[in-house]
Every structure is written in structure tokens, then in C-alpha cells.
N, C-alpha and C. Protein backbone atom coordinates (compact mmCIF):
# COMPACT_ATOMS: atom_id res chain seq x y z
N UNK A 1 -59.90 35.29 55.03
CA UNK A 1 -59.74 33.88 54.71
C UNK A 1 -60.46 33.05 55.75
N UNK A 2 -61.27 32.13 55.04
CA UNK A 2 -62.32 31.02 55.95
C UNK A 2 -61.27 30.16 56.89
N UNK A 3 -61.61 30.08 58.17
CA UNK A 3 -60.57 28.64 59.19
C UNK A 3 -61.50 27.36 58.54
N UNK A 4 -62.60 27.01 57.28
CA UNK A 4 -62.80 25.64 56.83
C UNK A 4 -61.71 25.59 55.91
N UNK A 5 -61.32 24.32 56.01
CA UNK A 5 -60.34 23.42 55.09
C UNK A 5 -61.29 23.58 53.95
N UNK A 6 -60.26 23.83 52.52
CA UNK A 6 -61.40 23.52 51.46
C UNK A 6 -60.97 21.78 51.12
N UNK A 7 -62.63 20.99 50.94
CA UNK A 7 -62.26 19.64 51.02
C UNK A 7 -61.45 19.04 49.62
N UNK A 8 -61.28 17.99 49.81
CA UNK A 8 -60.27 17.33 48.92
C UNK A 8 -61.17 16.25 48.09
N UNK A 9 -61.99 16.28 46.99
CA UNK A 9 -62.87 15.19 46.70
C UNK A 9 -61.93 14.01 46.28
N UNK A 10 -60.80 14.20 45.40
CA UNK A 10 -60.57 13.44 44.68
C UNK A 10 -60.05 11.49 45.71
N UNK A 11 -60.54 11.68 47.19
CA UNK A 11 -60.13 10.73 47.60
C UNK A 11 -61.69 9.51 47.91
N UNK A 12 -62.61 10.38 46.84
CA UNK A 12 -64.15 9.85 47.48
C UNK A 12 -64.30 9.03 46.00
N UNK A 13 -65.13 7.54 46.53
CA UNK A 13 -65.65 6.78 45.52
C UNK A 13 -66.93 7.33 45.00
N UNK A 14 -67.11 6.76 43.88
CA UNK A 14 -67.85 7.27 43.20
C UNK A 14 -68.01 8.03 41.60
N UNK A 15 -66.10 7.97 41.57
CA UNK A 15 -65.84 8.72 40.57
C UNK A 15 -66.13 10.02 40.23
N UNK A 16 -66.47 11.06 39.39
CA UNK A 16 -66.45 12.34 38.86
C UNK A 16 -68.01 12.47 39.15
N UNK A 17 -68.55 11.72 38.83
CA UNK A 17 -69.95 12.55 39.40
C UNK A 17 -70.62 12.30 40.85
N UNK A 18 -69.47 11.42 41.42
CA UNK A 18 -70.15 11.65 42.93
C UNK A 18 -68.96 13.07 43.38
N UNK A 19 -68.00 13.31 42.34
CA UNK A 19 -67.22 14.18 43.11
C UNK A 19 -67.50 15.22 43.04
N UNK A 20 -68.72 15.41 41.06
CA UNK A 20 -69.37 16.73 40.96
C UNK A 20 -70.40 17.17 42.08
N UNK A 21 -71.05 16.28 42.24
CA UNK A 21 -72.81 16.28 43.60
C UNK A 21 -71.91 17.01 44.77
N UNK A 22 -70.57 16.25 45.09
CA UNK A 22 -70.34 16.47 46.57
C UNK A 22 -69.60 18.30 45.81
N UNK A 23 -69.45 18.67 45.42
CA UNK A 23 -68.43 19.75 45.12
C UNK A 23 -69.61 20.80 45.31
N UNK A 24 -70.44 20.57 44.26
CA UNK A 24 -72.06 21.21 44.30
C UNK A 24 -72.63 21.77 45.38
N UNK A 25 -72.84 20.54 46.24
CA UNK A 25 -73.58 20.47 47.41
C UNK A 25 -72.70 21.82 48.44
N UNK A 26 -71.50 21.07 48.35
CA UNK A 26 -70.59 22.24 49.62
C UNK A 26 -70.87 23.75 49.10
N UNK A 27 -71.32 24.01 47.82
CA UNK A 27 -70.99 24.93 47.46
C UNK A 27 -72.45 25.74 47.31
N UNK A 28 -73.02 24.94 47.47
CA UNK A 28 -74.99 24.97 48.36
C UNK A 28 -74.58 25.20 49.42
N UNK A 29 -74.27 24.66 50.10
CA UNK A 29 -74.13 24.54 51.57
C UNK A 29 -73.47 26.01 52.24
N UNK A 30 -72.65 26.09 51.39
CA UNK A 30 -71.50 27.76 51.38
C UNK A 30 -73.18 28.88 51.57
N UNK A 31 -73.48 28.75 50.33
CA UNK A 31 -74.66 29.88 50.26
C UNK A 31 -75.25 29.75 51.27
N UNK A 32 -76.11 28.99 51.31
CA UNK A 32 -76.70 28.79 52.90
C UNK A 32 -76.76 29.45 54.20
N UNK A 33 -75.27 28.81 54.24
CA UNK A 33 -74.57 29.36 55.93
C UNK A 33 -74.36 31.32 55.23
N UNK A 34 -74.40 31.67 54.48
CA UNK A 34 -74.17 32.96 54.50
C UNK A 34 -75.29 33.86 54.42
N UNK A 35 -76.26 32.95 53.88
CA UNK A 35 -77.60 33.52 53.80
C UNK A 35 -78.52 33.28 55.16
N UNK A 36 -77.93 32.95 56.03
CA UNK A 36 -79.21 32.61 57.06
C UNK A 36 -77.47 33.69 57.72
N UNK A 37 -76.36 33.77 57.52
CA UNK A 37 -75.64 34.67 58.67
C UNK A 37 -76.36 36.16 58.46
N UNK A 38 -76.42 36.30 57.12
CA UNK A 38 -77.16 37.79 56.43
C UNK A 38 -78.43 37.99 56.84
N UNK A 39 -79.39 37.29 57.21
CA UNK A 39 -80.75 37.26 58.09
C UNK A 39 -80.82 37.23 59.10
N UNK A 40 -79.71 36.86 59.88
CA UNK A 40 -80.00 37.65 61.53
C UNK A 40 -78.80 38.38 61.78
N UNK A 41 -78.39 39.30 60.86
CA UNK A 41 -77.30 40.58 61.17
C UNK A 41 -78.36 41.53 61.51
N UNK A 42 -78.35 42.23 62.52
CA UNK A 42 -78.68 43.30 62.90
C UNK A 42 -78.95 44.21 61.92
N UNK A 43 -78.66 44.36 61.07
CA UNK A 43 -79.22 44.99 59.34
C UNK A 43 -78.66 44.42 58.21
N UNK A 44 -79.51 43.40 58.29
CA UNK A 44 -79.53 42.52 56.86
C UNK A 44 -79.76 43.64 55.53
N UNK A 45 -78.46 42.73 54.78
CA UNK A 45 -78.45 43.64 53.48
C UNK A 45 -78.96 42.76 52.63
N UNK A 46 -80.38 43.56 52.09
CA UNK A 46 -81.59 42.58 50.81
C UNK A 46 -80.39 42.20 50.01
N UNK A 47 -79.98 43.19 49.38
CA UNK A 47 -79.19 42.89 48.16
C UNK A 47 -77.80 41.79 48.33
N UNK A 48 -77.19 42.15 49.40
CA UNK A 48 -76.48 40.71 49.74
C UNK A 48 -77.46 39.70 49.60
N UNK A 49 -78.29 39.53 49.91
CA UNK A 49 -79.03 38.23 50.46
C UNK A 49 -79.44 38.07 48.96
N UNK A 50 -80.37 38.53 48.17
CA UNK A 50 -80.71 38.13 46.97
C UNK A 50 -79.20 37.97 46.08
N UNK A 51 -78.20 37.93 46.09
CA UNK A 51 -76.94 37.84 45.20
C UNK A 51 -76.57 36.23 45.92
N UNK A 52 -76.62 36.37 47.11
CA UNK A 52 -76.02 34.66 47.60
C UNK A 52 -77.52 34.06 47.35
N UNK A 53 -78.80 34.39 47.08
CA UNK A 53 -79.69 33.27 46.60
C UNK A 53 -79.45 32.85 45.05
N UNK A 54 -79.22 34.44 44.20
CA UNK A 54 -79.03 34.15 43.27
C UNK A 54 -77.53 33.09 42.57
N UNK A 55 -76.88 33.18 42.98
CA UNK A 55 -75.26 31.95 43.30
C UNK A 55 -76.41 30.91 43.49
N UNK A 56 -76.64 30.49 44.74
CA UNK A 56 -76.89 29.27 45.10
C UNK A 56 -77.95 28.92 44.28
N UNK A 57 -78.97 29.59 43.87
CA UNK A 57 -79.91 28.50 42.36
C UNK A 57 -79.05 28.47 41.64
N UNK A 58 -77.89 29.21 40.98
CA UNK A 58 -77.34 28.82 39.89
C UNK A 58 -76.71 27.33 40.13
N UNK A 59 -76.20 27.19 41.58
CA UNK A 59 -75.06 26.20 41.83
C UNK A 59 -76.23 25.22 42.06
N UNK A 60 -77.95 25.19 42.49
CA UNK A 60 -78.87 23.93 41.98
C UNK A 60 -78.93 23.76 40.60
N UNK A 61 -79.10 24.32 39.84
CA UNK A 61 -79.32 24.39 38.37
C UNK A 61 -78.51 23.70 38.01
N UNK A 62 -76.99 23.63 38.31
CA UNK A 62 -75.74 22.80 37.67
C UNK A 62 -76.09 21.79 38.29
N UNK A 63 -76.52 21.42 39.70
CA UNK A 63 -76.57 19.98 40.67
C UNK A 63 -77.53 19.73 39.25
N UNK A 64 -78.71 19.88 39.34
CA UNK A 64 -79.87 19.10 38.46
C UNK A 64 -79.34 19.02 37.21
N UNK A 65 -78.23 19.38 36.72
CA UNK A 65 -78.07 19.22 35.23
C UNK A 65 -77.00 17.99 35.12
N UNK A 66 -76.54 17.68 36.63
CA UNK A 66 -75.66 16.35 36.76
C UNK A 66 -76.52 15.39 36.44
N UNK A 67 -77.66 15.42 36.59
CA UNK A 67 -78.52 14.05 36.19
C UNK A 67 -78.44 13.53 35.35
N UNK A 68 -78.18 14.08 33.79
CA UNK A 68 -78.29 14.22 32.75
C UNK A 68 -77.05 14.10 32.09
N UNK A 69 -75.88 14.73 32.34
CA UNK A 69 -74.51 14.99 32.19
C UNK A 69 -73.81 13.69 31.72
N UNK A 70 -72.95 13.97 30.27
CA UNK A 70 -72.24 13.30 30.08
C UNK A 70 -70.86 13.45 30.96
N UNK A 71 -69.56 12.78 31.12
CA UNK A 71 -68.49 12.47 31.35
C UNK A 71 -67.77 13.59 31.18
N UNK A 72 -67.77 14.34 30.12
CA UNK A 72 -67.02 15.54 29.87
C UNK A 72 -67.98 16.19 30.53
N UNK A 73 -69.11 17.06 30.67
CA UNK A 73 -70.01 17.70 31.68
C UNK A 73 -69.60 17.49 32.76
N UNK A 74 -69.80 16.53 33.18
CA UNK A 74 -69.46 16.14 34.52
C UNK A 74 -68.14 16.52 35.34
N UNK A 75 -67.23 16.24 34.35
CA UNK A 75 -65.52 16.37 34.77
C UNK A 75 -65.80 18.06 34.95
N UNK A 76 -66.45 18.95 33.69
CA UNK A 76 -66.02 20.13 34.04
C UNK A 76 -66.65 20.61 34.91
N UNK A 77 -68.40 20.24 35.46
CA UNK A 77 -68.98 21.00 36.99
C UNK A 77 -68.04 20.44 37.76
N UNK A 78 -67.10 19.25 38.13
CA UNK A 78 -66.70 19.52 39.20
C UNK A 78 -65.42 19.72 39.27
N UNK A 79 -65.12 20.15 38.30
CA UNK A 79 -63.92 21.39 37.96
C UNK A 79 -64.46 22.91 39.04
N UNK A 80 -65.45 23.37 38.11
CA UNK A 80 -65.56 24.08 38.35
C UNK A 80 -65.99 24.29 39.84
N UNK A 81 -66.96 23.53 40.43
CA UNK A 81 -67.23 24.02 41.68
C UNK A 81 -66.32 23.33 42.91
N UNK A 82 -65.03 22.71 42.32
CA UNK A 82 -64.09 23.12 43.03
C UNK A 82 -63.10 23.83 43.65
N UNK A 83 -63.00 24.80 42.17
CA UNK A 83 -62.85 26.04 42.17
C UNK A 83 -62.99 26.89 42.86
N UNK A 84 -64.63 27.10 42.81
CA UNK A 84 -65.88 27.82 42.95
C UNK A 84 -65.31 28.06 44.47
N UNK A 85 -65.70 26.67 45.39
CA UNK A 85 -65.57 26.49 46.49
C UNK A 85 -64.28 26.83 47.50
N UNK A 86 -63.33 26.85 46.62
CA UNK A 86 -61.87 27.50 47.18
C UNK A 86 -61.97 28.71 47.10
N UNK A 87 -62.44 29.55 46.01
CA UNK A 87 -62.46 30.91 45.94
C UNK A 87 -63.69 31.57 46.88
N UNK A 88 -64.39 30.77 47.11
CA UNK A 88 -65.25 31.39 48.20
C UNK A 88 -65.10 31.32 49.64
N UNK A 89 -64.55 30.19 49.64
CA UNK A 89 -63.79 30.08 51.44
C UNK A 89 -62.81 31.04 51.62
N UNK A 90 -62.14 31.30 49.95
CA UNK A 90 -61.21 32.46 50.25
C UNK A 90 -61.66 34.05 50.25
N UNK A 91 -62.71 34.04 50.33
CA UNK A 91 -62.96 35.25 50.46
C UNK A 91 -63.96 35.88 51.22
């Protein structure tokens, strides 16, 4: 279990789609920090590393599809990568 707090959007203006971007983003941000920890381990595992790239385009693919996103879209990416983001700090 991660010592990050998983964050709390629902106290940010902006409504549902600044809460989807910010949910997104952390959940970019998640991949990231695990993919640059997996590149300077003393034996980086390819296949780890291509599985957290492959996550994190998926989790751009949903950011860029917020552009576009109706209200119901919207509500459910940041459903989901709130989710997303708890279950990955948890694990």
C-alpha cells in the first residue's frame, strides 16, 4: 500500500470535467513515476515498462477524448480514473 493519500477531487471547481483532467492527469502522473522507477532499477524489466507505457497512453487517449465529451462521458472518465487511481496507489 502507497504512503500517497489518494486525492479527493470532488472539493475542486470546475465541475466534472475539471475533476475528469485532474483524475486523468494523477493517473499519468502514477505511470510516470513508475516508469522512470523501472528505468533506473538495476534490471529494468522491458515488459514491466512497456505494460505501464501501455496504461498510461490508454489513460492519454481518455484525457484527449475529454475534449470532446459529453456530461455523461465525462461523469464516467472521472468515475473511472478515480477508481483507477485508488486501485493503483493500492497496489
Amino acid at each position: 500500500m502507497s504512503d500517497t493519500p489518494t486525492p479527493d477531487f470532488s472539493g475542486l471547481e470546475g465541475g466534472e470535467e475539471q475533476q475528469a483532467q485532474d483524475a486523468v492527469r494523477e493517473v499519468v502522473n502514477w505511470y510516470n513515476a513508475r516508469i522512470i522507477k523501472e528505468r533506473r532499477a538495476p534490471l529494468p524489466d522491458e515488459d514491466r515498462i512497456e505494460e505501464l507505457k501501455a496504461g498510461r497512453q490508454a489513460a492519454l487517449a481518455d484525457q484527449a477524448q475529454l475534449a470532446t465529451a459529453g456530461p455523461e462521458e465525462t461523469g464516467r472518465i472521472a468515475a473511472l480514473y478515480a477508481a483507477r487511481l485508488k486501485e493503483l496507489n493500492e497496489s
